[in-house]
Structures are given as C-alpha cells and as structure tokens.
PDB file of N, CA and C in Angstrom:
ATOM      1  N   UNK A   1       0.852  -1.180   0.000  1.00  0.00           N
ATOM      2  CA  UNK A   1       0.000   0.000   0.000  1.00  0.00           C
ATOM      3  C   UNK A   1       0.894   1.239   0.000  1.00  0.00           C
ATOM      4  N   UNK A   2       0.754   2.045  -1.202  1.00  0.00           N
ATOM      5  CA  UNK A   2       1.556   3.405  -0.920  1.00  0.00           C
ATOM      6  C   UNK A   2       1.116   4.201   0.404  1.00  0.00           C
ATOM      7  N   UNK A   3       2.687   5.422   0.531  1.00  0.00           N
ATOM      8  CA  UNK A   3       2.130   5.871   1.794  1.00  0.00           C
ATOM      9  C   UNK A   3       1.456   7.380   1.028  1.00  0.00           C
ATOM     10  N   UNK A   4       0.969   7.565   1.849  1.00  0.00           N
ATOM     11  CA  UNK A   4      -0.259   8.504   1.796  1.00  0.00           C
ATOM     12  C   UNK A   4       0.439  10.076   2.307  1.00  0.00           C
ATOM     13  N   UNK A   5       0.040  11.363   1.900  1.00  0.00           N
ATOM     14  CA  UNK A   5       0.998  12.791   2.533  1.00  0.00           C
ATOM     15  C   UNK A   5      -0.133  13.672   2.671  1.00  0.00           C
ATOM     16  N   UNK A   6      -0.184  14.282   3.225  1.00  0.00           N
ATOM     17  CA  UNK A   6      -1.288  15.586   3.270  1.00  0.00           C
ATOM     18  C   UNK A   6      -1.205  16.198   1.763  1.00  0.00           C
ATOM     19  N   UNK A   7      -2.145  17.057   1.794  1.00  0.00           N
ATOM     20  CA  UNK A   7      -1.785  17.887   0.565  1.00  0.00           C
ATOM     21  C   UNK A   7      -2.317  19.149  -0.178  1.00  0.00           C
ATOM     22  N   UNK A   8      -2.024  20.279  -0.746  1.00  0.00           N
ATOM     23  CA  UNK A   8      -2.991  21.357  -1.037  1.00  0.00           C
ATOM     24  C   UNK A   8      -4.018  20.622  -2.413  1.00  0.00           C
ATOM     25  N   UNK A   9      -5.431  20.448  -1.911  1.00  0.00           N
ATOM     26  CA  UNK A   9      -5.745  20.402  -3.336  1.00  0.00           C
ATOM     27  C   UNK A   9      -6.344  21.486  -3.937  1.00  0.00           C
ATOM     28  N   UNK A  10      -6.434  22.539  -3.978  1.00  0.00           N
ATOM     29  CA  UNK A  10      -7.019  23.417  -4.649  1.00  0.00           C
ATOM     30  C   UNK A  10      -6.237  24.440  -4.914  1.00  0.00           C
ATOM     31  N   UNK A  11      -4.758  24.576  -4.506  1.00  0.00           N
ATOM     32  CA  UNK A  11      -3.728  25.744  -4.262  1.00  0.00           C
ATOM     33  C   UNK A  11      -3.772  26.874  -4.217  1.00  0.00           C
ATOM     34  N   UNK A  12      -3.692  27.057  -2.695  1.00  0.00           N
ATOM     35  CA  UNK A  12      -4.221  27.973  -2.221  1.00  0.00           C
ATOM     36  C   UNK A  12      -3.302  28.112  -0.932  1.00  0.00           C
ATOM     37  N   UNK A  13      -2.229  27.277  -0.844  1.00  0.00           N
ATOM     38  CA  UNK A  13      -1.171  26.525  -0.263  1.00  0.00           C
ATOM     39  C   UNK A  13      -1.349  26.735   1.481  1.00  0.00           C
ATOM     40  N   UNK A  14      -2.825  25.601   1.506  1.00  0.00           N
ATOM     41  CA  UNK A  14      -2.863  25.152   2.652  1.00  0.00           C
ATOM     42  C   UNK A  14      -3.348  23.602   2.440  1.00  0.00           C
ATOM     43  N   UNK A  15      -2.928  22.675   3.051  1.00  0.00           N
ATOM     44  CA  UNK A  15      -3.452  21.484   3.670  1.00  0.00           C
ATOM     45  C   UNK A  15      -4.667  20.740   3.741  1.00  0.00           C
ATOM     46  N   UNK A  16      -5.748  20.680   2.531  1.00  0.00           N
ATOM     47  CA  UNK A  16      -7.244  21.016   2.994  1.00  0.00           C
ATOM     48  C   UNK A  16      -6.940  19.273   3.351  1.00  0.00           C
ATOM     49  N   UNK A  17      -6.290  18.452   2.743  1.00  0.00           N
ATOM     50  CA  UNK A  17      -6.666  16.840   2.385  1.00  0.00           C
ATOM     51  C   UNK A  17      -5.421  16.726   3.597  1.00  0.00           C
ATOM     52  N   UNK A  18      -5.613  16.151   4.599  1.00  0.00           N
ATOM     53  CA  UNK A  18      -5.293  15.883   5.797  1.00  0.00           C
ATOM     54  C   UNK A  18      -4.418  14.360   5.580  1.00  0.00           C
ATOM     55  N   UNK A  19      -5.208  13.460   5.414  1.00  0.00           N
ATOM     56  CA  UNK A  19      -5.039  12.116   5.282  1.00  0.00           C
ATOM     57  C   UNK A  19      -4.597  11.830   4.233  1.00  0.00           C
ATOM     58  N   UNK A  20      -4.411  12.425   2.801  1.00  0.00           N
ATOM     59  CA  UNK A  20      -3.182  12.564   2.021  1.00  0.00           C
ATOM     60  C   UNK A  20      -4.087  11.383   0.950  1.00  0.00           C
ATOM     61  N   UNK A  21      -5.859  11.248   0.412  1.00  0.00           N
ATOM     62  CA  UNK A  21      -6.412  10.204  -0.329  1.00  0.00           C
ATOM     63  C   UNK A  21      -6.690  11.200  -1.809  1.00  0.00           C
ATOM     64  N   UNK A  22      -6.075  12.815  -1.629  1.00  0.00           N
ATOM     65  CA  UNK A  22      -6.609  13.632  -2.698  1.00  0.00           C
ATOM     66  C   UNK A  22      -8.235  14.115  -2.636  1.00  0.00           C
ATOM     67  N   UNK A  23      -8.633  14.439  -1.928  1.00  0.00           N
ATOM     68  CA  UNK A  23      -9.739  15.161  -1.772  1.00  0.00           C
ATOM     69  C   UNK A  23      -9.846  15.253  -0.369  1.00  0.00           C
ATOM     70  N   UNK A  24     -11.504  16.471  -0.350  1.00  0.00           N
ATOM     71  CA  UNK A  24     -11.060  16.906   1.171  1.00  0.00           C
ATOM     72  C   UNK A  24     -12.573  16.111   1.489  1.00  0.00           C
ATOM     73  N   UNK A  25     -12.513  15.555   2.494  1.00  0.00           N
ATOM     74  CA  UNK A  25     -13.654  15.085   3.381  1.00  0.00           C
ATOM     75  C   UNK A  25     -13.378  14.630   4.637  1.00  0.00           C
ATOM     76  N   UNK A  26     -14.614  14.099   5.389  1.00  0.00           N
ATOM     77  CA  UNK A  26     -14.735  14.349   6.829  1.00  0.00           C
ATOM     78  C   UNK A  26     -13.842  13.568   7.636  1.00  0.00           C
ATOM     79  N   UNK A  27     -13.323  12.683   7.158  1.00  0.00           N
ATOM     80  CA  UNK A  27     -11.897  11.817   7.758  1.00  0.00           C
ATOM     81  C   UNK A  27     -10.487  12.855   7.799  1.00  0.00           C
ATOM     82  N   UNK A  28     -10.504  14.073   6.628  1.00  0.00           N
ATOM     83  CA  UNK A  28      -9.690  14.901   7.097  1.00  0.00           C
ATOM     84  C   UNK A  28      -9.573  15.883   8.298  1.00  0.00           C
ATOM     85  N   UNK A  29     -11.213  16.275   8.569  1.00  0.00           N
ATOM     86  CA  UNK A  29     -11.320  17.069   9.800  1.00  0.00           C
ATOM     87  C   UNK A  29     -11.256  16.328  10.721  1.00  0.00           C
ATOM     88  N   UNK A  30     -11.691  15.110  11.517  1.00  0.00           N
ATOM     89  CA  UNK A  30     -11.378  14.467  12.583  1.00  0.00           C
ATOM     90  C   UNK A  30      -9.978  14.056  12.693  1.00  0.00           C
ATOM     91  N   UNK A  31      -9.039  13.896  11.714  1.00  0.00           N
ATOM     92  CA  UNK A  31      -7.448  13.481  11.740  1.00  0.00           C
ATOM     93  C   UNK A  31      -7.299  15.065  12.006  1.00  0.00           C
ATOM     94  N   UNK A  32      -7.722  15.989  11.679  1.00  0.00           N
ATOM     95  CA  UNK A  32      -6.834  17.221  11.863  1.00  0.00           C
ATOM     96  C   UNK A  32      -7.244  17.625  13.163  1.00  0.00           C
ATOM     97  N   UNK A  33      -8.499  17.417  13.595  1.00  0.00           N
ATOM     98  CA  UNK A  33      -8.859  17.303  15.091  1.00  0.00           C
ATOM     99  C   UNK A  33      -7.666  16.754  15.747  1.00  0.00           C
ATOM    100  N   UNK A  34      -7.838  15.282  15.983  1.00  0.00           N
ATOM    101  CA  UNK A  34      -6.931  14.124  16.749  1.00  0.00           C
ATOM    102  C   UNK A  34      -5.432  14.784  16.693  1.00  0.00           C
ATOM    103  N   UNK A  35      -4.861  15.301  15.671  1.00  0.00           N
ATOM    104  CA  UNK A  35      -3.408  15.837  15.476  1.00  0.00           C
ATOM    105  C   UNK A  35      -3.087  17.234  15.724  1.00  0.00           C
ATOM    106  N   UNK A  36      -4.564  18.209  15.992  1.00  0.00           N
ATOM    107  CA  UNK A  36      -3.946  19.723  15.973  1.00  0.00           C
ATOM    108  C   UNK A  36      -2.641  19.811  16.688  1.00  0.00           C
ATOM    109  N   UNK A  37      -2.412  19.041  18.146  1.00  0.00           N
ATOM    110  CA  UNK A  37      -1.260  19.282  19.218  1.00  0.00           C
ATOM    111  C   UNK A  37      -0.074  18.852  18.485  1.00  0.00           C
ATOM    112  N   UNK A  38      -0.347  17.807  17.532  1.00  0.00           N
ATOM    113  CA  UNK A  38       1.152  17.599  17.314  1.00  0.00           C
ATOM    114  C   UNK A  38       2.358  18.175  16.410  1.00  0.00           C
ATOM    115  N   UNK A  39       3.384  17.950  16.902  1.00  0.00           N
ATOM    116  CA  UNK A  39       4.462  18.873  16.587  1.00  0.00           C
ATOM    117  C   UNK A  39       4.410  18.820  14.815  1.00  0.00           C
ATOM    118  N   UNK A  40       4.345  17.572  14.194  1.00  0.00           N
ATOM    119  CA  UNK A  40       4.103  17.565  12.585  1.00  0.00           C
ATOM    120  C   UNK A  40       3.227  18.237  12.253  1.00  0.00           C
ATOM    121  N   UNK A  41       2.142  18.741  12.724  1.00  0.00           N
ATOM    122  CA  UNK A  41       1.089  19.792  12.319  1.00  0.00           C
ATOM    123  C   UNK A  41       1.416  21.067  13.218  1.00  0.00           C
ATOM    124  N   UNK A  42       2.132  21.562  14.095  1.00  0.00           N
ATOM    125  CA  UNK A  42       2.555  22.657  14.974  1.00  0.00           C
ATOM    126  C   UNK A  42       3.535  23.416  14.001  1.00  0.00           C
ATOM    127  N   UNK A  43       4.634  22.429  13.292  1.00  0.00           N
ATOM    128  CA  UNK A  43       5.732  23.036  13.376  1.00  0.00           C
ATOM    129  C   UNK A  43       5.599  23.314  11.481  1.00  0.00           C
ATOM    130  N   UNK A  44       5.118  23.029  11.157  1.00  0.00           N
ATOM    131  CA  UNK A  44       3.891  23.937   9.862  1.00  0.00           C
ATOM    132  C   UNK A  44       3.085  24.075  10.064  1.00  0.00           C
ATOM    133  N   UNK A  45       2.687  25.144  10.679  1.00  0.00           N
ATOM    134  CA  UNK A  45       1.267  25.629  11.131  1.00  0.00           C
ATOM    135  C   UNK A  45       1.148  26.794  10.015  1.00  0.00           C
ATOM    136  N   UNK A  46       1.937  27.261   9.233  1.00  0.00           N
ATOM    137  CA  UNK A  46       1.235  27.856   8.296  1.00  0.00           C
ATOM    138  C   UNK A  46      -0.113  27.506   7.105  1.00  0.00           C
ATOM    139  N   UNK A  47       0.664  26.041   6.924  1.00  0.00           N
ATOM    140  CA  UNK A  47      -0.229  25.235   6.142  1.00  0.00           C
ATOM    141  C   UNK A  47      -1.067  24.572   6.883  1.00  0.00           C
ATOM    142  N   UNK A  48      -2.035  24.964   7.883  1.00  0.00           N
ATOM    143  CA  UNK A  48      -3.062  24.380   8.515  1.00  0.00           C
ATOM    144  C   UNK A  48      -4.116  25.808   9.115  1.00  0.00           C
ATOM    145  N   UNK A  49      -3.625  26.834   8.969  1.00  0.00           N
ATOM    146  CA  UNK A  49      -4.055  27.957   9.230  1.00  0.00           C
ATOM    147  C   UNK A  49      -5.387  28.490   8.614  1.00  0.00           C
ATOM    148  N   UNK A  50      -6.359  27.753   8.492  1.00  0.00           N
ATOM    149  CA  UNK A  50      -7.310  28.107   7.522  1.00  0.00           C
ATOM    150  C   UNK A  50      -7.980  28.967   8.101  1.00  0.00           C
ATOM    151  N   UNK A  51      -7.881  29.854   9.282  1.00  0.00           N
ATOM    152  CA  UNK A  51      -8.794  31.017   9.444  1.00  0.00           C
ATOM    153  C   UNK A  51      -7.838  32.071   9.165  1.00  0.00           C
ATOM    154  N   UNK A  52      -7.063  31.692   9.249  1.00  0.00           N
ATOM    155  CA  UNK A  52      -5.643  32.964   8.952  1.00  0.00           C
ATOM    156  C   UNK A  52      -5.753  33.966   9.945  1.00  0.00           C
ATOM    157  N   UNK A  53      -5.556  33.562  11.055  1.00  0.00           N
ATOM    158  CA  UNK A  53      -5.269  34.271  12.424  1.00  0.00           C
ATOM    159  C   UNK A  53      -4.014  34.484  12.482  1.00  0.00           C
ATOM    160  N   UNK A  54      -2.870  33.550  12.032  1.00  0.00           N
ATOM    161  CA  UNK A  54      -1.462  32.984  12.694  1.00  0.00           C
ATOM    162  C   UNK A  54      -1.213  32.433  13.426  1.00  0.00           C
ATOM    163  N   UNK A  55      -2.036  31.566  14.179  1.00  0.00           N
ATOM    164  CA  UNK A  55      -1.981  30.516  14.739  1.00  0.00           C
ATOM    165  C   UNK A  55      -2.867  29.512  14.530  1.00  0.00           C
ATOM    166  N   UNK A  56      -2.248  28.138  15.229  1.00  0.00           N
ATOM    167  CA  UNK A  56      -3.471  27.002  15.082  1.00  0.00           C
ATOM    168  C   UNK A  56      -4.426  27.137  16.489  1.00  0.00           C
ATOM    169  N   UNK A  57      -5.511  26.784  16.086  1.00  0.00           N
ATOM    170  CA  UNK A  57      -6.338  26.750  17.261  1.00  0.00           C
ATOM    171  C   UNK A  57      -8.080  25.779  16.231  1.00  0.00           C
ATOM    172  N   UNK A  58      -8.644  25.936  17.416  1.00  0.00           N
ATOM    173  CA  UNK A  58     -10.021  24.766  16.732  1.00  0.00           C
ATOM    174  C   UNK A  58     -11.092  25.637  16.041  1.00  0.00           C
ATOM    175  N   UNK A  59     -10.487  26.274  15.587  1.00  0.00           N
ATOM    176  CA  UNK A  59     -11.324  27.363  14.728  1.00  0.00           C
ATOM    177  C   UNK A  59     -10.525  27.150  13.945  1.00  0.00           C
ATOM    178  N   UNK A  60      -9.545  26.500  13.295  1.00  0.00           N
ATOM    179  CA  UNK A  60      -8.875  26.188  11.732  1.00  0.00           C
ATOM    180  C   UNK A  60      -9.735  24.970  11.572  1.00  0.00           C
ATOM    181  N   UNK A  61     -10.093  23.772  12.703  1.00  0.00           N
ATOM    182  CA  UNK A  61     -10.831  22.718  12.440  1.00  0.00           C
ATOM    183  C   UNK A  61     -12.007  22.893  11.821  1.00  0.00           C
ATOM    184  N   UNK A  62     -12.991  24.092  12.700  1.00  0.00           N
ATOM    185  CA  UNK A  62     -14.235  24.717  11.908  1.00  0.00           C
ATOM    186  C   UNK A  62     -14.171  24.760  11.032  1.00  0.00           C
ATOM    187  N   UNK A  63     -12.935  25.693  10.097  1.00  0.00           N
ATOM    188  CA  UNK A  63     -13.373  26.359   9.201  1.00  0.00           C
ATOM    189  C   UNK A  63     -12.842  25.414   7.912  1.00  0.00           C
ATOM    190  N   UNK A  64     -11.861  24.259   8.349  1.00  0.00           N
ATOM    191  CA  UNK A  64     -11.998  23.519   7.393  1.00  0.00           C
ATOM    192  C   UNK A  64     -12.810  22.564   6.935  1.00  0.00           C
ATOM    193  N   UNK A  65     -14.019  22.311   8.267  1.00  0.00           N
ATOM    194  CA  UNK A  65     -15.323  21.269   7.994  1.00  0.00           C
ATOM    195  C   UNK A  65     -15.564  22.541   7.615  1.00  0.00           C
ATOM    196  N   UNK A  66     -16.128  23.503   7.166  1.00  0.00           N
ATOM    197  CA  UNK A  66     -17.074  24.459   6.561  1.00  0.00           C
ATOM    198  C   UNK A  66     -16.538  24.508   4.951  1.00  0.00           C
ATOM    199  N   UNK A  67     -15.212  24.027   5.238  1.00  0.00           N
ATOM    200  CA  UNK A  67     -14.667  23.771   3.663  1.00  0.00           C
ATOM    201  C   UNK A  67     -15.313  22.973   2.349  1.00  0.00           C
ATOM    202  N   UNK A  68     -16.454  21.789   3.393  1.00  0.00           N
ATOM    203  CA  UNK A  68     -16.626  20.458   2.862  1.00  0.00           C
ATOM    204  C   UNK A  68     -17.475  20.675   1.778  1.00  0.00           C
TER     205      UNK A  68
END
C-alpha cells in the first residue's frame, strides 16, 4: 500500500486533504482534530491555518469542515 501525505488540493497553499487520499472530506477534519497538538502539524502551522489568524487553534478545524 503506498504511503499517503497531506496535501494542497485546490492551491491555495494550505493542507485542505489531511489524510493525504486527494480530496477533502470528513476523515480529514477528525485526523486534523486528533493531530492539531502535534508537533508535525505545529511546526507547519502555516499550512493548517485556515482562518488565517497565525496561529493554530479549533477554529482552523471549523473552518476547514465548513470547507466540505
């Protein structure tokens, strides 16, 4: 089984596809839930920033289920 990467799909150069299957759906917002804390999603937090505050917080989670 190939491995799988996050990825921009619409470029716009953020992260919408989480789980790395090429499209964005609801298995991406609960993985981006489960992972906001971690350092692989912390330490590019630009590319997860979808409210564009400058930081991560659970209002990037919102606004990427509002993405769907």
């Amino acid at each position: 089984m190939p491995e799988l990467f996050p990825g921009d799909i619409n470029s716009d150069d953020l992260y919408e596809d989480i789980n790395g299957n090429g499209r964005l759906d609801f298995d991406d917002v609960v993985k981006f839930f489960n992972y906001l804390e971690d350092p692989s999603i912390q330490e590019c937090w630009k590319l997860y920033d979808f409210n564009g505050n400058g930081r991560l917080d659970f209002d990037d989670v919102v606004k990427l289920f509002k993405l769907m």
